[in-house]
N, C-alpha and C. Protein backbone atom coordinates (compact mmCIF):
# COMPACT_ATOMS: atom_id res chain seq x y z
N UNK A 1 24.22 -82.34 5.03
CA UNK A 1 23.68 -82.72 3.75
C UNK A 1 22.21 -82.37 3.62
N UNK A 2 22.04 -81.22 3.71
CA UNK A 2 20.31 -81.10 3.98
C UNK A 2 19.83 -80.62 2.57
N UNK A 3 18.65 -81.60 2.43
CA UNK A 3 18.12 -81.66 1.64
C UNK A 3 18.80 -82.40 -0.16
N UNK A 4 19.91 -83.35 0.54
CA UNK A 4 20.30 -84.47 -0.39
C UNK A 4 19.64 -85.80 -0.15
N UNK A 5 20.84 -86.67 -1.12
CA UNK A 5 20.12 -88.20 -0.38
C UNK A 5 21.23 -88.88 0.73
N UNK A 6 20.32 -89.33 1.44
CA UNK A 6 21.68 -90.00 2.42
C UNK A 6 22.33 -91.22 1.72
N UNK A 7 23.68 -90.72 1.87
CA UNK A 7 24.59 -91.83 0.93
C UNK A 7 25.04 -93.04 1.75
N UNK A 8 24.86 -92.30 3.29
CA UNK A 8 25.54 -93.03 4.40
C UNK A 8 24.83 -94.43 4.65
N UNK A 9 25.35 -95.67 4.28
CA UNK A 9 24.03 -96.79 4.88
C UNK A 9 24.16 -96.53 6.00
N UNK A 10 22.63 -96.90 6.65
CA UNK A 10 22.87 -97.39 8.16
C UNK A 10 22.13 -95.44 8.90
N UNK A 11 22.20 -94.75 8.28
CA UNK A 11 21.80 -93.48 9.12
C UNK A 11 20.46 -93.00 8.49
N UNK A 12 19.50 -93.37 9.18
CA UNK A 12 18.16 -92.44 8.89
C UNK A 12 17.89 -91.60 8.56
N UNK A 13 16.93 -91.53 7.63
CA UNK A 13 16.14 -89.92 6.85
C UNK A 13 17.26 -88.69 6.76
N UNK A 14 18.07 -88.35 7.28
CA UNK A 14 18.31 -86.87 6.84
C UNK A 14 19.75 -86.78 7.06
N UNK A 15 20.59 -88.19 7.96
CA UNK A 15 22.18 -87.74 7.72
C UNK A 15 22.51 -86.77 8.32
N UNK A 16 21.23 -86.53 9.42
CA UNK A 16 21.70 -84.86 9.93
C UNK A 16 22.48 -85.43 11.34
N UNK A 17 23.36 -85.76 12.04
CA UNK A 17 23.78 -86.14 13.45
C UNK A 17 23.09 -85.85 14.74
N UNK A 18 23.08 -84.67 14.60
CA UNK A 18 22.49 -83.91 16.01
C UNK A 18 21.01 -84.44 16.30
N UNK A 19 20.14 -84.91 15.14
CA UNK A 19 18.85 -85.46 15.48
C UNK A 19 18.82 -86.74 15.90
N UNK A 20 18.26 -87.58 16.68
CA UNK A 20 18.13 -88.82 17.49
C UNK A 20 16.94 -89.16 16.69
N UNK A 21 16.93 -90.11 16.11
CA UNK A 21 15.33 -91.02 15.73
C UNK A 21 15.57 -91.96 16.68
N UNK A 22 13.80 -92.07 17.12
CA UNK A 22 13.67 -93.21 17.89
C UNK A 22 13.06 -94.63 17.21
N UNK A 23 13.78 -95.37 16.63
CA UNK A 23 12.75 -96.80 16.13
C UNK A 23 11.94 -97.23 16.32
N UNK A 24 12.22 -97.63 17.41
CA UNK A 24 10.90 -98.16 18.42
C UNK A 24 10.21 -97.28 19.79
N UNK A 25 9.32 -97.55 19.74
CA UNK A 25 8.67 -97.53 21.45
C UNK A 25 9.04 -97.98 22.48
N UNK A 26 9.79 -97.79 23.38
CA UNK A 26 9.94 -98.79 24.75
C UNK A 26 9.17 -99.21 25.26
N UNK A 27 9.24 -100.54 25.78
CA UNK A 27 8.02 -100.66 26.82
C UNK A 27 7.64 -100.16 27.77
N UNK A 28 8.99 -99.48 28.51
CA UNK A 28 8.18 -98.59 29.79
C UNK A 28 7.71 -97.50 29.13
N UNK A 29 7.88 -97.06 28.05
CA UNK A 29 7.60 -95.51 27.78
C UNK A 29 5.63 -96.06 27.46
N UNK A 30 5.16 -97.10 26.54
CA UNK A 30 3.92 -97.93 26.38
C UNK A 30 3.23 -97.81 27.94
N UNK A 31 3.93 -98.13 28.45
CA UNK A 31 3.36 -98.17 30.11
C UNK A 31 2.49 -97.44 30.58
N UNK A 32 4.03 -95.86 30.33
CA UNK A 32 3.79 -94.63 31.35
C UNK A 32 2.23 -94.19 29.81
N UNK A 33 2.46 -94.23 29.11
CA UNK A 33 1.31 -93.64 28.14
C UNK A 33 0.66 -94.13 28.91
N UNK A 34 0.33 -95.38 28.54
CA UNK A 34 -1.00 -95.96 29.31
C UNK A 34 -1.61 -95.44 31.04
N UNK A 35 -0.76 -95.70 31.63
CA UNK A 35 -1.03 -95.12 33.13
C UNK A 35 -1.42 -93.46 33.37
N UNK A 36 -0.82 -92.91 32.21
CA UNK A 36 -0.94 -91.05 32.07
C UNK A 36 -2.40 -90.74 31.99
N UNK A 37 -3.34 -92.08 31.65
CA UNK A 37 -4.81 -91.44 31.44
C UNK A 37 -5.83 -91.48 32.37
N UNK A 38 -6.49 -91.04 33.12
CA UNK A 38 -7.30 -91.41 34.17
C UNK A 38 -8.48 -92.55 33.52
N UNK A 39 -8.81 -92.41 32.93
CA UNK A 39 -9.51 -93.56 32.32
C UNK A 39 -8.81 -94.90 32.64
N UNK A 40 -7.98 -94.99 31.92
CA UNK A 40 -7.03 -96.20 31.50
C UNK A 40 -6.62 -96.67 33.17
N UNK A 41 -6.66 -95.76 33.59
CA UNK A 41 -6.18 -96.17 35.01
C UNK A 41 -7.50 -96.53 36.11
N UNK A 42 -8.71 -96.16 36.12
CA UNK A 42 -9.60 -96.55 36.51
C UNK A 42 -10.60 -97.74 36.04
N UNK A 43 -9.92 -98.07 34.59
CA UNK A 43 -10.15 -99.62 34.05
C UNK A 43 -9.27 -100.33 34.88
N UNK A 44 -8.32 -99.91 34.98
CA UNK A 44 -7.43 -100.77 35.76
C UNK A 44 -7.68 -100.97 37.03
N UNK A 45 -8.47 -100.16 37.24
CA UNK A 45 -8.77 -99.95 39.20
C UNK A 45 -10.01 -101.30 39.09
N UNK A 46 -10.68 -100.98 37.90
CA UNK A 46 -12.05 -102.14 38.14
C UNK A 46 -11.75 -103.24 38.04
N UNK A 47 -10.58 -103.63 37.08
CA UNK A 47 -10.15 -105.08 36.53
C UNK A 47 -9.30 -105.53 38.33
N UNK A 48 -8.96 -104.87 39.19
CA UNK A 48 -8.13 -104.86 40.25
C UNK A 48 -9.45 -105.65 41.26
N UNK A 49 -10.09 -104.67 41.25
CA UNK A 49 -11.46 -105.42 41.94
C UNK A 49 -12.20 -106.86 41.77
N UNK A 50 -12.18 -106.55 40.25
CA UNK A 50 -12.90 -107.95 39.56
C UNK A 50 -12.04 -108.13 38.33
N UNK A 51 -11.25 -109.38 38.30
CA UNK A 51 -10.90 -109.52 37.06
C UNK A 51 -11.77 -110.58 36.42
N UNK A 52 -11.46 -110.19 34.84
CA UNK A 52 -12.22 -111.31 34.19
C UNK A 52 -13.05 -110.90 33.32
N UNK A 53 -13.26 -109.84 33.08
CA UNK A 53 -14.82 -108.69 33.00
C UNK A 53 -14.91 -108.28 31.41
N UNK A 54 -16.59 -108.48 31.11
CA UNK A 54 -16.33 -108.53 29.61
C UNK A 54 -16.01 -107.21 29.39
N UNK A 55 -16.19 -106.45 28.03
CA UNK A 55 -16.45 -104.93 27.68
C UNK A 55 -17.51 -104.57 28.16
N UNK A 56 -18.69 -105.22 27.85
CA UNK A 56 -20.26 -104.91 28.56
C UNK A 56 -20.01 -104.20 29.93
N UNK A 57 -19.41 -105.47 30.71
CA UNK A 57 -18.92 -105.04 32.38
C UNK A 57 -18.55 -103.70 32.73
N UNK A 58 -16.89 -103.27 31.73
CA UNK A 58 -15.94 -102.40 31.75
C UNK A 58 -16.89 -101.29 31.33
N UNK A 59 -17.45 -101.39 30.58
CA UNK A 59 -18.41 -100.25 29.47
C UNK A 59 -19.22 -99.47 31.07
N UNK A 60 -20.31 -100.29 31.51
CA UNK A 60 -21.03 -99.77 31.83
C UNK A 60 -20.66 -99.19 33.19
N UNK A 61 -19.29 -99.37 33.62
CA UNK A 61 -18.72 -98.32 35.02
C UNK A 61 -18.01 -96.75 34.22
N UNK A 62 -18.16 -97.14 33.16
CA UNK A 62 -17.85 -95.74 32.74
C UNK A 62 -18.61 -95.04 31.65
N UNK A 63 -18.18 -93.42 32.09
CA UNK A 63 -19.71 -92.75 31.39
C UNK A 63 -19.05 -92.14 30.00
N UNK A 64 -18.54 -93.34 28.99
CA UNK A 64 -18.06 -93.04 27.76
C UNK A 64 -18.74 -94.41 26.70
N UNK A 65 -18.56 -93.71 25.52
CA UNK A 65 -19.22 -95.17 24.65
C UNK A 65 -18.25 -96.14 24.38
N UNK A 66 -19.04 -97.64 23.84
CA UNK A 66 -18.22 -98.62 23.81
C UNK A 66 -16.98 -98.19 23.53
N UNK A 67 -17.06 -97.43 22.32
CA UNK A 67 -15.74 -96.97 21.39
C UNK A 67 -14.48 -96.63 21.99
N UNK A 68 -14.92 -95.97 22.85
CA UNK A 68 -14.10 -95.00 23.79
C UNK A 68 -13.69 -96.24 24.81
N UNK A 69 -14.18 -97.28 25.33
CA UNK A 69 -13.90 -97.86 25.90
C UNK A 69 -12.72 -98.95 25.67
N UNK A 70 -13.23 -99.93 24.48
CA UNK A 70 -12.59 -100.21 23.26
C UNK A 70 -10.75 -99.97 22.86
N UNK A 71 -10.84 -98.39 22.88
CA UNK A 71 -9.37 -98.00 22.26
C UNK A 71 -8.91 -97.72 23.86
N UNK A 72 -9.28 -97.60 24.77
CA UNK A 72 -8.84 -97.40 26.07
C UNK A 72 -8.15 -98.75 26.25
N UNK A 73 -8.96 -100.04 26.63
CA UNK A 73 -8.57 -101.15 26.37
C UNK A 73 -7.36 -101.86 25.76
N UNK A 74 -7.43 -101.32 24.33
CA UNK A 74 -6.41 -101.42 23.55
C UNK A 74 -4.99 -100.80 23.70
N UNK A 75 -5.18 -99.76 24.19
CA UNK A 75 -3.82 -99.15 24.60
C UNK A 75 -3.10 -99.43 25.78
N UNK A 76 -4.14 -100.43 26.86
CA UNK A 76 -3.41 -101.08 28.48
C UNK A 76 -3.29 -102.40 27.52
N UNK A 77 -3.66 -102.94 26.66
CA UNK A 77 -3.13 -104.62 25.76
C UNK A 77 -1.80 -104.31 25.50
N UNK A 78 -1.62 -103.11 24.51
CA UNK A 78 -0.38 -102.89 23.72
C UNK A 78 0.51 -102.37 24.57
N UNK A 79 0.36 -102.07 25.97
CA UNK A 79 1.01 -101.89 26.93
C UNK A 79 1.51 -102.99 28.00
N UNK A 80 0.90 -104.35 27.94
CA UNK A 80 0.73 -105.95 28.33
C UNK A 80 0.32 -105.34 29.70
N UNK A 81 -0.62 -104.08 30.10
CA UNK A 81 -1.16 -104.18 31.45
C UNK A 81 -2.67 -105.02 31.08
N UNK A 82 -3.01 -105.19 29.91
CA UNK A 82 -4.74 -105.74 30.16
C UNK A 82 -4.48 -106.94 29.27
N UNK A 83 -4.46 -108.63 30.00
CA UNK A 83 -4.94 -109.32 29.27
C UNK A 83 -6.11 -109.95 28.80
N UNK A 84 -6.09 -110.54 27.60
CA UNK A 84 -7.97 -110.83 27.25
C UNK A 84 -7.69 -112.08 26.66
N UNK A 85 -8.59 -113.10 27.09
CA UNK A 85 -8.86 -114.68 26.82
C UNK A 85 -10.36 -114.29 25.90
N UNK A 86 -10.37 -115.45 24.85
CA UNK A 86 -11.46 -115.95 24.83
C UNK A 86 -12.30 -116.81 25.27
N UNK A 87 -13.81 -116.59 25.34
CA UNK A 87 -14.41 -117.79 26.01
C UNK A 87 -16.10 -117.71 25.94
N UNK A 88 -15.78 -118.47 24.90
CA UNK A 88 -17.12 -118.94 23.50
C UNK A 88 -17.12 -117.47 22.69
N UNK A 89 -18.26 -116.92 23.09
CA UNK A 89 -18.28 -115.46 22.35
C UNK A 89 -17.90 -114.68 22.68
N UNK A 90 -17.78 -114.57 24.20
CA UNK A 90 -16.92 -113.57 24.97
C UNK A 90 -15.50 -112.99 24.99
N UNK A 91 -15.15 -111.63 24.94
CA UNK A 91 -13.78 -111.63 25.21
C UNK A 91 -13.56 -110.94 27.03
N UNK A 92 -12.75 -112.09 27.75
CA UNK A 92 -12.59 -111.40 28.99
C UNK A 92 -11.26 -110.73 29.26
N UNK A 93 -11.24 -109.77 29.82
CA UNK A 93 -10.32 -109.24 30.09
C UNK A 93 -9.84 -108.78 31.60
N UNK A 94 -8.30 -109.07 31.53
CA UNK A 94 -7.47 -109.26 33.11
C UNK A 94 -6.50 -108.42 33.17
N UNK A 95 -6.35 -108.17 34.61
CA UNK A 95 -5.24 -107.38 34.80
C UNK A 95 -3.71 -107.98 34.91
N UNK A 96 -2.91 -107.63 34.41
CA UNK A 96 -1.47 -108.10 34.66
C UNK A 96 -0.51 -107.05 35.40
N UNK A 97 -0.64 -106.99 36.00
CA UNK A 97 0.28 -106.46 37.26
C UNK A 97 1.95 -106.37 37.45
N UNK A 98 2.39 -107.53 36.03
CA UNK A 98 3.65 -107.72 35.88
C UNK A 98 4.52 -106.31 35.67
N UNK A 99 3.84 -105.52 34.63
CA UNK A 99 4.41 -104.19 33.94
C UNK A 99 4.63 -103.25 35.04
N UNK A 100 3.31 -102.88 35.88
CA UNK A 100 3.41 -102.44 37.06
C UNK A 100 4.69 -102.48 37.87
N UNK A 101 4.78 -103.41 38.07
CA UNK A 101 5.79 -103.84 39.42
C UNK A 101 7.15 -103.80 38.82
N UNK A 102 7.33 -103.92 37.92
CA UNK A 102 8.65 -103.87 37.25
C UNK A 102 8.72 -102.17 37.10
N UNK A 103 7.86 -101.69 36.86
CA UNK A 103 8.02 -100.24 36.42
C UNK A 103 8.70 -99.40 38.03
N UNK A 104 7.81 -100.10 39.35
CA UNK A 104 7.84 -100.06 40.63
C UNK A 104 9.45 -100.19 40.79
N UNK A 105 9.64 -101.43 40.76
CA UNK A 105 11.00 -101.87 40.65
C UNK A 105 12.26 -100.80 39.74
N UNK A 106 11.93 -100.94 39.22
CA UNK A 106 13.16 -100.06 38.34
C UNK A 106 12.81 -98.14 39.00
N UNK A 107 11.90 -97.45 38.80
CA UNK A 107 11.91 -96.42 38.84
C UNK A 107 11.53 -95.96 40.63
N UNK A 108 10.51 -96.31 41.24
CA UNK A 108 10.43 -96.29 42.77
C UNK A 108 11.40 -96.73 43.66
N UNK A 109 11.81 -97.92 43.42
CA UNK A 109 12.81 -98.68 44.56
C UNK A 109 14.19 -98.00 44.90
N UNK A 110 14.17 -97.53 43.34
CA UNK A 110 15.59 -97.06 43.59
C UNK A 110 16.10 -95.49 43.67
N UNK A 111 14.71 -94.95 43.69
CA UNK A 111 15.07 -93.58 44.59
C UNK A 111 14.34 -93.51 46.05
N UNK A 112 13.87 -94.45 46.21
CA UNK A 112 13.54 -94.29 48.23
C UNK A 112 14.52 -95.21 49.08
N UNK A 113 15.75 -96.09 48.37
CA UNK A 113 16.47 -96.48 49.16
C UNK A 113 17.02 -95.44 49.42
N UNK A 114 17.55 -94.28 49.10
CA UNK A 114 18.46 -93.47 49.62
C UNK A 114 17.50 -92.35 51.08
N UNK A 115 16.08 -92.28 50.53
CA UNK A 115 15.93 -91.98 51.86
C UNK A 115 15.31 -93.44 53.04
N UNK A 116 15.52 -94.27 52.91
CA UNK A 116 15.32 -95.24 53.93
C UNK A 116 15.97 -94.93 54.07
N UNK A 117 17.35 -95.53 53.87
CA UNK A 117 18.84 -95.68 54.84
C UNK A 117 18.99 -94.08 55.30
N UNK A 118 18.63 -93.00 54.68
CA UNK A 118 18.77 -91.94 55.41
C UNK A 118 17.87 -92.41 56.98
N UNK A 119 17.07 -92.32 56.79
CA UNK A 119 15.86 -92.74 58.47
C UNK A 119 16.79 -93.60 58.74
N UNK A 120 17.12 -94.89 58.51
CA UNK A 120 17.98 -95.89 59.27
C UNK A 120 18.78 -95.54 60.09
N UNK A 121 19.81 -94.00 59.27
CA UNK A 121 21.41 -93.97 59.86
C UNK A 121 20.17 -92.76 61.19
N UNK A 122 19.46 -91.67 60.73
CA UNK A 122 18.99 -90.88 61.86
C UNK A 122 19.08 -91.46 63.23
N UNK A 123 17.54 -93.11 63.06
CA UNK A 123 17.65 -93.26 63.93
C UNK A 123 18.34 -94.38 64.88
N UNK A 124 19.82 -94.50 64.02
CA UNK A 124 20.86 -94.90 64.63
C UNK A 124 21.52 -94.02 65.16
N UNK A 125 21.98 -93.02 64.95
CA UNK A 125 22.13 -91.65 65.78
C UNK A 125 21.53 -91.31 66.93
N UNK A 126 20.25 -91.25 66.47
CA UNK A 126 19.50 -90.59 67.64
C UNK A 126 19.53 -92.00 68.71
N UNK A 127 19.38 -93.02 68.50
CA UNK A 127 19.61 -93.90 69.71
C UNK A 127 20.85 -94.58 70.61
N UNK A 128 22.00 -93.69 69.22
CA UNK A 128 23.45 -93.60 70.27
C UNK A 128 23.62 -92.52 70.91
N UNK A 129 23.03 -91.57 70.86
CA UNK A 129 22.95 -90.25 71.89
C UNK A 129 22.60 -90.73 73.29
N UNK A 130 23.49 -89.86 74.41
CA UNK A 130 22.98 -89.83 75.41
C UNK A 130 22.30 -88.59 75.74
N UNK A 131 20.86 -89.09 76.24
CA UNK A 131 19.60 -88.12 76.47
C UNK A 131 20.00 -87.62 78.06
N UNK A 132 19.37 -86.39 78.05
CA UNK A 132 19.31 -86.13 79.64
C UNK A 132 17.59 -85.87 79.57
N UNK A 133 17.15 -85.79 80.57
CA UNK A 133 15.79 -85.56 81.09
C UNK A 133 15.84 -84.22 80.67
N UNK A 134 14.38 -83.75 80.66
CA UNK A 134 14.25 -82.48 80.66
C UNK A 134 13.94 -81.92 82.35
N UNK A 135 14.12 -80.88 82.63
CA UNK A 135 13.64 -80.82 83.90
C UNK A 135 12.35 -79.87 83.97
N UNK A 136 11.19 -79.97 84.77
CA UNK A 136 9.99 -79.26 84.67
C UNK A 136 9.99 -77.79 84.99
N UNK A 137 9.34 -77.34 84.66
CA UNK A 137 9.64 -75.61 84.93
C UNK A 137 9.00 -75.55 85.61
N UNK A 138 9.27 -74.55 86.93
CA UNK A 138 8.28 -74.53 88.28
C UNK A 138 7.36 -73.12 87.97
């Protein structure tokens, strides 16, 4: 139907099949954005060190302006890696580690079990072998 109206309820913009719209954002996909930036990830390295830390703090370990700092910030929030309390005028901001480890969990864990238990079964092998000595060469 290209370039009609979609009659179909329920099917997005164009009625065309073969195209996938995505609705939403996932949260891991929010994540991996966030973690993809060296910035974003070396805020994260400082908040790791010291949490708690205003913008002032965050600002002045890096050689970008507030601004830049700011929307960096904003994109580890909307990702739930950076949380921020108020406190009086201050806004502080923390690391949450939760997103992390779940991301750990789901995507790391479950491609190095297959090589653990690989090492496991090796060196169950290699310690049901019977060894002979080597003998020295004269």
């Amino acid at each position: 139907m290209p370039g009609g109206a979609c009659t179909i309820p329920g099917l997005p913009l164009t009625c065309y099949l073969l195209v996938t719209y995505i609705a939403t954002v996932n949260d891991e996909d929010s994540i991996f954005k966030a973690l993809g930036d060296s910035s974003r990830r070396f805020l994260l390295d400082v908040l790791f060190r010291q949490d708690g830390q205003t913008l002032g703090e965050l600002e002045a370990q890096l050689p970008m302006s507030r601004f830049g700092v700011m929307k960096h910030l904003k994109v580890l929030e909307k990702a739930g890696l950076v949380i921020t309390r108020r406190q009086g005028r201050e806004k502080l901001h923390y690391l949450n580690a939760v997103p992390i480890r779940l991301i750990h969990d789901r995507w790391i864990d479950k491609y190095r079990e297959r090589e653990v238990s690989a090492l496991a079964d090796l060196k169950t092998s290699l310690e049901s072998r019977k060894w002979t000595t080597a003998r020295k060469r004269a």
